[in-house]
N, C-alpha and C. Protein backbone atom coordinates (compact mmCIF):
# COMPACT_ATOMS: atom_id res chain seq x y z
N UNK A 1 -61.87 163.03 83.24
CA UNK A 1 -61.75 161.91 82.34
C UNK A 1 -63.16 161.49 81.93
N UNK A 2 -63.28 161.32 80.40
CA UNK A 2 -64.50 160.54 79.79
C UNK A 2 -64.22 158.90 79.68
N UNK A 3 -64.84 157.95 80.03
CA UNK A 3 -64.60 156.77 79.30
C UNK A 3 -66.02 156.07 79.72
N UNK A 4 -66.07 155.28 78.39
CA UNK A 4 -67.44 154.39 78.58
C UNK A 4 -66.50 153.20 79.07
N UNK A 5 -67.57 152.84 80.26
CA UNK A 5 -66.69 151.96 80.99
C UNK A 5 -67.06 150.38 80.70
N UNK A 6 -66.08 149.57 79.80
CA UNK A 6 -66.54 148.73 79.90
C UNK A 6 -67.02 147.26 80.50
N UNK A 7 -65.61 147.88 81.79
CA UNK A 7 -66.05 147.10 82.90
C UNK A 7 -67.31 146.34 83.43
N UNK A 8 -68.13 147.90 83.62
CA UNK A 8 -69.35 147.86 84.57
C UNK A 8 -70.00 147.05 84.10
N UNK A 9 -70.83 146.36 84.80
CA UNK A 9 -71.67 145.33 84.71
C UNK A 9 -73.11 145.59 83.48
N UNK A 10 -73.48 146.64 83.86
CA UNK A 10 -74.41 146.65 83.18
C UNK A 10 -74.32 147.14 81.76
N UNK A 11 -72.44 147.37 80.98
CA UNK A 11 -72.47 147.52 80.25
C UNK A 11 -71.85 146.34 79.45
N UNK A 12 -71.77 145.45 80.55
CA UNK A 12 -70.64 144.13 79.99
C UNK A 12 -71.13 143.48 78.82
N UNK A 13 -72.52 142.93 79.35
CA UNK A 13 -73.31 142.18 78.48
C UNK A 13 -73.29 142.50 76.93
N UNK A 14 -73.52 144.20 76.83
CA UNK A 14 -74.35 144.51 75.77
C UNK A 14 -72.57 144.49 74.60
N UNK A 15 -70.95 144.95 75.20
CA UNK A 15 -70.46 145.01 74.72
C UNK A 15 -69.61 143.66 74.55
N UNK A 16 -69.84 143.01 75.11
CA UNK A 16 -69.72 141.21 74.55
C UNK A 16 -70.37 141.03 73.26
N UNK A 17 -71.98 141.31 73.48
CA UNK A 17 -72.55 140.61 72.34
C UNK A 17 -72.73 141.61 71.38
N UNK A 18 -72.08 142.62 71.29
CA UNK A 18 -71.74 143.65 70.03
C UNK A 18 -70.56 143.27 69.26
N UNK A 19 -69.85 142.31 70.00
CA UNK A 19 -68.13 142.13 69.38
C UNK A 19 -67.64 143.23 69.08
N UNK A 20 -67.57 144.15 70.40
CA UNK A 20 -66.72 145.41 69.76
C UNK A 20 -65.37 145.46 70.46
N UNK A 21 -64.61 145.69 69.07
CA UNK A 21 -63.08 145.18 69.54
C UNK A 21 -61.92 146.67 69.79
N UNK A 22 -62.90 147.78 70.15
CA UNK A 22 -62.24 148.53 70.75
C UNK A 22 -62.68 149.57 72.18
N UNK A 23 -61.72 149.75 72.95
CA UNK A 23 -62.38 150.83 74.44
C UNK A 23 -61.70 152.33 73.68
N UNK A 24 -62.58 153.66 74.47
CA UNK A 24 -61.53 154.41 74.21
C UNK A 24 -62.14 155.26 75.74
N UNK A 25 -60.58 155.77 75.46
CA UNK A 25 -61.00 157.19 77.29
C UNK A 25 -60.38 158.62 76.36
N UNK A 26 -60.95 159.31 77.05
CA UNK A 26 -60.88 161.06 76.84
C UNK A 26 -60.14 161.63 78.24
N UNK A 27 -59.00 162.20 78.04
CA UNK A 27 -58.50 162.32 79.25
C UNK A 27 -58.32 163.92 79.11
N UNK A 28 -58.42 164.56 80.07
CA UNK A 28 -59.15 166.25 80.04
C UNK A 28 -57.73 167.16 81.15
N UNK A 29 -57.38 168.17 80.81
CA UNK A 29 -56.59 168.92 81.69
C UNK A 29 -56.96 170.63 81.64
N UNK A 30 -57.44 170.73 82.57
CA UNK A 30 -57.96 172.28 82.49
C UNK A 30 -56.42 173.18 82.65
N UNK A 31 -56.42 174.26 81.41
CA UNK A 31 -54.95 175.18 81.64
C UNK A 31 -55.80 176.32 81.98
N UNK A 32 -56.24 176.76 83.05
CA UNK A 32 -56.66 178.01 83.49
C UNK A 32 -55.84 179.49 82.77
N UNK A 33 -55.03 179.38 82.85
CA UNK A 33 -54.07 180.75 82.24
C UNK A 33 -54.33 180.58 81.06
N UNK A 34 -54.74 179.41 80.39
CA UNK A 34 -54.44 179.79 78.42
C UNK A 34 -55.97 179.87 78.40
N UNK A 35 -56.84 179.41 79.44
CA UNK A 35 -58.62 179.32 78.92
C UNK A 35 -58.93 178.13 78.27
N UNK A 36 -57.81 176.88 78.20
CA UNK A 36 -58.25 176.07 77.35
C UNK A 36 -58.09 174.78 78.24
N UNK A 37 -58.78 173.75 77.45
CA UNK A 37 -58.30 172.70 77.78
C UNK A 37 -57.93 171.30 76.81
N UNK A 38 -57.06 170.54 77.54
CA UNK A 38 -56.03 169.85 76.93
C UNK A 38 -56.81 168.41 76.29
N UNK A 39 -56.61 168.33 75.72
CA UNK A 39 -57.36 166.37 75.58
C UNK A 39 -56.41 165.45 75.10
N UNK A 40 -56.88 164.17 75.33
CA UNK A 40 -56.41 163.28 74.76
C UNK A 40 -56.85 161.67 74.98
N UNK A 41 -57.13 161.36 73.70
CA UNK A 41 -58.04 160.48 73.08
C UNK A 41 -57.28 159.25 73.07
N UNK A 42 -57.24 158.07 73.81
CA UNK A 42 -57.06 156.89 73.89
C UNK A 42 -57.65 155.95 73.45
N UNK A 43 -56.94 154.64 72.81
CA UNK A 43 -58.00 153.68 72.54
C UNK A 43 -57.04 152.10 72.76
N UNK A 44 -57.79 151.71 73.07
CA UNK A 44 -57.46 149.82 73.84
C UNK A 44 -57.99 148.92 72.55
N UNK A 45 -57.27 148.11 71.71
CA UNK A 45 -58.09 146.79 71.80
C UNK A 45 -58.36 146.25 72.35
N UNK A 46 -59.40 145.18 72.44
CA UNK A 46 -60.19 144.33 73.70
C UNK A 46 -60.50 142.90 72.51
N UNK A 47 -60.44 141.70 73.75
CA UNK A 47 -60.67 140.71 73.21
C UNK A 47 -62.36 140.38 74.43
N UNK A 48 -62.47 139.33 74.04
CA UNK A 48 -63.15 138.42 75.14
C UNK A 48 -62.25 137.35 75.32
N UNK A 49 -62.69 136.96 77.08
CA UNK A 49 -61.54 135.92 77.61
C UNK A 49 -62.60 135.47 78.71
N UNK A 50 -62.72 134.61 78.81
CA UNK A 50 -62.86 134.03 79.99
C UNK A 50 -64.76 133.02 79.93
N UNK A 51 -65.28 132.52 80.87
CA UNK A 51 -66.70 131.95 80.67
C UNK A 51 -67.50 132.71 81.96
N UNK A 52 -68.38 133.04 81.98
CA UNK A 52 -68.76 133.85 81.02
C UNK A 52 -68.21 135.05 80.02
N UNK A 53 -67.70 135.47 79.27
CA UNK A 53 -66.98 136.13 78.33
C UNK A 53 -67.19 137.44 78.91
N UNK A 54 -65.82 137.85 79.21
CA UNK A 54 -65.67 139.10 79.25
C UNK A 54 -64.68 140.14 78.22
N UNK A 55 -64.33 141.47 78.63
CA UNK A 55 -63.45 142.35 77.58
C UNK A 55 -62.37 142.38 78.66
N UNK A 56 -61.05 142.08 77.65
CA UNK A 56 -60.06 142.20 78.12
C UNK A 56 -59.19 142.95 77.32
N UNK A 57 -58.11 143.87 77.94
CA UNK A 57 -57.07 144.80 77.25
C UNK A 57 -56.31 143.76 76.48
N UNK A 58 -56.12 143.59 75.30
CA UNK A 58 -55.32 142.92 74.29
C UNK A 58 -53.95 144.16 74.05
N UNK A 59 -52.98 143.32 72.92
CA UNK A 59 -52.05 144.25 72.44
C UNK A 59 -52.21 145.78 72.24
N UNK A 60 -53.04 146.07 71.16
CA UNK A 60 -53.05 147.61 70.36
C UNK A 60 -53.16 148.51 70.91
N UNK A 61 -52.47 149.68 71.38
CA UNK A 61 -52.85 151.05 72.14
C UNK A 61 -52.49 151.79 71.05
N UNK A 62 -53.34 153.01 70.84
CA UNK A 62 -53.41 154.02 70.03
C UNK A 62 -53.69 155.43 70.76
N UNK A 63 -52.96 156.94 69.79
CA UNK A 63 -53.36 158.22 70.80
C UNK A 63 -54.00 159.09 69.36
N UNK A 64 -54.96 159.75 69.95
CA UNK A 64 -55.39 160.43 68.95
C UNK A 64 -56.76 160.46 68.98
N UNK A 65 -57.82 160.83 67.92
CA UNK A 65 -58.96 160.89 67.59
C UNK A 65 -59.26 159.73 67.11
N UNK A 66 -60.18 159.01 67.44
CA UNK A 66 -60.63 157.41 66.97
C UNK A 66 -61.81 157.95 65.91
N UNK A 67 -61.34 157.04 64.64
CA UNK A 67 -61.94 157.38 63.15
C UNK A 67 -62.89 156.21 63.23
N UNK A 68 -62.50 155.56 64.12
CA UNK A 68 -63.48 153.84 63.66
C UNK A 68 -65.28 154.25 64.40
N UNK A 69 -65.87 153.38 63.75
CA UNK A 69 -67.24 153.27 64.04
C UNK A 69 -67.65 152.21 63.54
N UNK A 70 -68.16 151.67 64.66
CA UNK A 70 -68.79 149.58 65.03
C UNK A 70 -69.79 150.04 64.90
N UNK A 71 -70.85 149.04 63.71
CA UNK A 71 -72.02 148.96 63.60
C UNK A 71 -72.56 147.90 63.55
N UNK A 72 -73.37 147.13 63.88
CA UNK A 72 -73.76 145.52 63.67
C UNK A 72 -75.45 145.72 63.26
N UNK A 73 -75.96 144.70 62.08
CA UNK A 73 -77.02 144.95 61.91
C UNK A 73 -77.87 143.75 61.74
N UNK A 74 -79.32 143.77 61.87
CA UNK A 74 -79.82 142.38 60.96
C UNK A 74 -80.57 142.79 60.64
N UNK A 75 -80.74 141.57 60.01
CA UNK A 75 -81.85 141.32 58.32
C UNK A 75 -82.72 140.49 58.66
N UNK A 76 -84.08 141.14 58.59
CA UNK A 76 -85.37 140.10 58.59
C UNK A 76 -86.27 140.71 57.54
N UNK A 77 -86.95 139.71 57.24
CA UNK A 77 -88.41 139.12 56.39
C UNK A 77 -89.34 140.60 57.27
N UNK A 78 -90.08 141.45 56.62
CA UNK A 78 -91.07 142.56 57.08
C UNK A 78 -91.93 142.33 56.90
N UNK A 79 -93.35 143.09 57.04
CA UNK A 79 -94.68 142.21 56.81
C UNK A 79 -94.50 141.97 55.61
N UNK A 80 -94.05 142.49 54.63
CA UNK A 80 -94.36 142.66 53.20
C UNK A 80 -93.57 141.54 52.67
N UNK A 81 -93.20 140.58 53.35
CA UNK A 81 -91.94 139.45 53.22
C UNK A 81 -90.57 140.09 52.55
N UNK A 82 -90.42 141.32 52.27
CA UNK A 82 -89.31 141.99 51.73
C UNK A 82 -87.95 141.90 52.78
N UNK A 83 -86.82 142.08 52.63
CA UNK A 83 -85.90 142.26 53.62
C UNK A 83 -85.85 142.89 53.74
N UNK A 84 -85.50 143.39 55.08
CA UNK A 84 -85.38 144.92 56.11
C UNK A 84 -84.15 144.83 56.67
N UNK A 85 -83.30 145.44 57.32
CA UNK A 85 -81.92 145.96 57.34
C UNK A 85 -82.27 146.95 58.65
N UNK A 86 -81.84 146.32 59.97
CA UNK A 86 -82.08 147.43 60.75
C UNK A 86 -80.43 147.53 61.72
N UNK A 87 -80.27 148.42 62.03
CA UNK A 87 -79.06 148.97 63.01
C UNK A 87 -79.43 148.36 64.65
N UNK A 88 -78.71 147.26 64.71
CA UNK A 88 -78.85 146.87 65.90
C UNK A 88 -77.86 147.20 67.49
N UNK A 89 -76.66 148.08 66.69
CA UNK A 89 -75.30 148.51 67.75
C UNK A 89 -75.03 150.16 66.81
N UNK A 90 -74.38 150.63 67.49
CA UNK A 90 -73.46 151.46 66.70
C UNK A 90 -72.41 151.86 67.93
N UNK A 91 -71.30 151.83 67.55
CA UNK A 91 -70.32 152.51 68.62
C UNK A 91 -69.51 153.59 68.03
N UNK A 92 -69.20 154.60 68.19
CA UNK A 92 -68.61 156.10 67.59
C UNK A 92 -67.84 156.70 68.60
N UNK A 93 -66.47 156.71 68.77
CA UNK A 93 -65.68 157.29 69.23
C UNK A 93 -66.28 158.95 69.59
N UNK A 94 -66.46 159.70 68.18
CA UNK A 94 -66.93 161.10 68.48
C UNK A 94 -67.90 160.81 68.98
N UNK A 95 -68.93 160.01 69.78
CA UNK A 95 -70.08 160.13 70.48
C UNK A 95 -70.04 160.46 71.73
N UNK A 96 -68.45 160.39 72.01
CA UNK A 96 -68.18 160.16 73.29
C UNK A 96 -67.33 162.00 73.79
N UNK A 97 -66.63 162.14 72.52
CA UNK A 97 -65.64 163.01 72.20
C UNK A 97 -66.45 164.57 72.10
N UNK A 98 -67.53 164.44 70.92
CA UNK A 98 -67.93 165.43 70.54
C UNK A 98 -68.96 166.70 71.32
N UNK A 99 -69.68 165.22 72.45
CA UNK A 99 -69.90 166.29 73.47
C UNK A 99 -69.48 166.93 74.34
N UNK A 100 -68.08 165.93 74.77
CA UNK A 100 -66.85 167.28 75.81
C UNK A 100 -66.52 168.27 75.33
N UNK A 101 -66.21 167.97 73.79
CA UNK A 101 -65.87 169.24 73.11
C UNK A 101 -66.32 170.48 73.02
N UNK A 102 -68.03 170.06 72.51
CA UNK A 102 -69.07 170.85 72.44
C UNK A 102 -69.14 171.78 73.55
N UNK A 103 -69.32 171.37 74.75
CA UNK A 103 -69.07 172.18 76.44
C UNK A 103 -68.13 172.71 76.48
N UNK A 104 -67.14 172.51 76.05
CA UNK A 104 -65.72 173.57 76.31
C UNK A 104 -65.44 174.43 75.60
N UNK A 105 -66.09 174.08 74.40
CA UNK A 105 -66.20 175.58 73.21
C UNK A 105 -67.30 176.53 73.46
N UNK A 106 -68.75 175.54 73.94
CA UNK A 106 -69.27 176.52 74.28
C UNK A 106 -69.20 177.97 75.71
N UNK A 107 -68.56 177.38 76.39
CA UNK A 107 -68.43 177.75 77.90
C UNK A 107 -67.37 178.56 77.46
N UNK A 108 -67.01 179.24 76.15
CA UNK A 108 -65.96 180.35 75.96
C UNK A 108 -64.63 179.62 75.82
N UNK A 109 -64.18 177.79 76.19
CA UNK A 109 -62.69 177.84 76.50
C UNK A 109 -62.31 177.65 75.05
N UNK A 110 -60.92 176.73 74.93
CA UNK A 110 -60.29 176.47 73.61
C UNK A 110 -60.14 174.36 74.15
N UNK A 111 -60.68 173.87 72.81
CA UNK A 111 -60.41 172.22 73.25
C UNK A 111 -59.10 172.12 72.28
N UNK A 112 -57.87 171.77 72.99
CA UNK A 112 -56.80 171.68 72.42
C UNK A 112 -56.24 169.94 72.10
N UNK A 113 -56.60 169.15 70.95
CA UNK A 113 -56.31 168.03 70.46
C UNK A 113 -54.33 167.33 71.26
N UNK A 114 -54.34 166.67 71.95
CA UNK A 114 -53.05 166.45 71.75
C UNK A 114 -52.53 164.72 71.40
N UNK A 115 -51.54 164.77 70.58
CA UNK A 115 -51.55 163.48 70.15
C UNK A 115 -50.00 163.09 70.59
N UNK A 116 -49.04 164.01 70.37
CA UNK A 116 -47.60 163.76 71.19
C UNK A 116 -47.39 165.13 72.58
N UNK A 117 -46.63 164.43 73.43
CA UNK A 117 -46.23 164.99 74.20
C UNK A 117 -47.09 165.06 75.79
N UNK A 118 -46.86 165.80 76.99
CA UNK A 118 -47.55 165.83 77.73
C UNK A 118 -49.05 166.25 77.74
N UNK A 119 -49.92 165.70 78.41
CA UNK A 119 -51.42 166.14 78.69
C UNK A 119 -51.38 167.48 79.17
């Protein structure tokens, strides 16, 4: 299993003050006889609840490949007093996805997408 955990402490902070309103896990099944392996791509909405604010599992569960990507940015005055535009978060589902993938194609297997049915 892949998942950025958003539990952990030291990732709590940073995904509070990103307001990112989704988790996702990669859940992995090696089929030795076919050479491949199985996936499947989960995703949670999350709220904040509580003081100090934490992420909590809300309604929405979804299966599949997560298309979304959280970006948060700001805008300041540069030396040149011009506005500047910089990327202060980004969150990407395939960031998480694309390198399990990458390892299992390369290592000879097959990464097999599944969206209905068993893992």
């Amino acid at each position: 299993m892949a998942e950025w955990r958003t539990e952990e402490p030291a990732w709590q902070n940073l995904f509070v003050q990103s307001q990112l309103i989704r988790a996702v896990r990669v859940r992995m099944r090696l089929v030795p006889d076919e050479h491949e392996v199985r996936a499947l791509e989960e995703q949670w909405e999350v709220s904040r609840v509580g003081d100090p604010p934490r992420l909590a599992i809300s309604g929405e569960y979804t299966r599949g490949p997560d298309r979304l990507v959280s970006r948060q940015w700001t805008t300041e005055r540069g030396n040149g007093g011009r506005l500047e535009v910089t990327e202060t978060f980004r969150f990407d589902g395939a960031e998480l996805r694309d390198p399990l993938r990458n390892a299992v194609l390369e290592a000879g297997w097959v990464w097999r997408g599944v969206i209905f049915g068993r893992l």
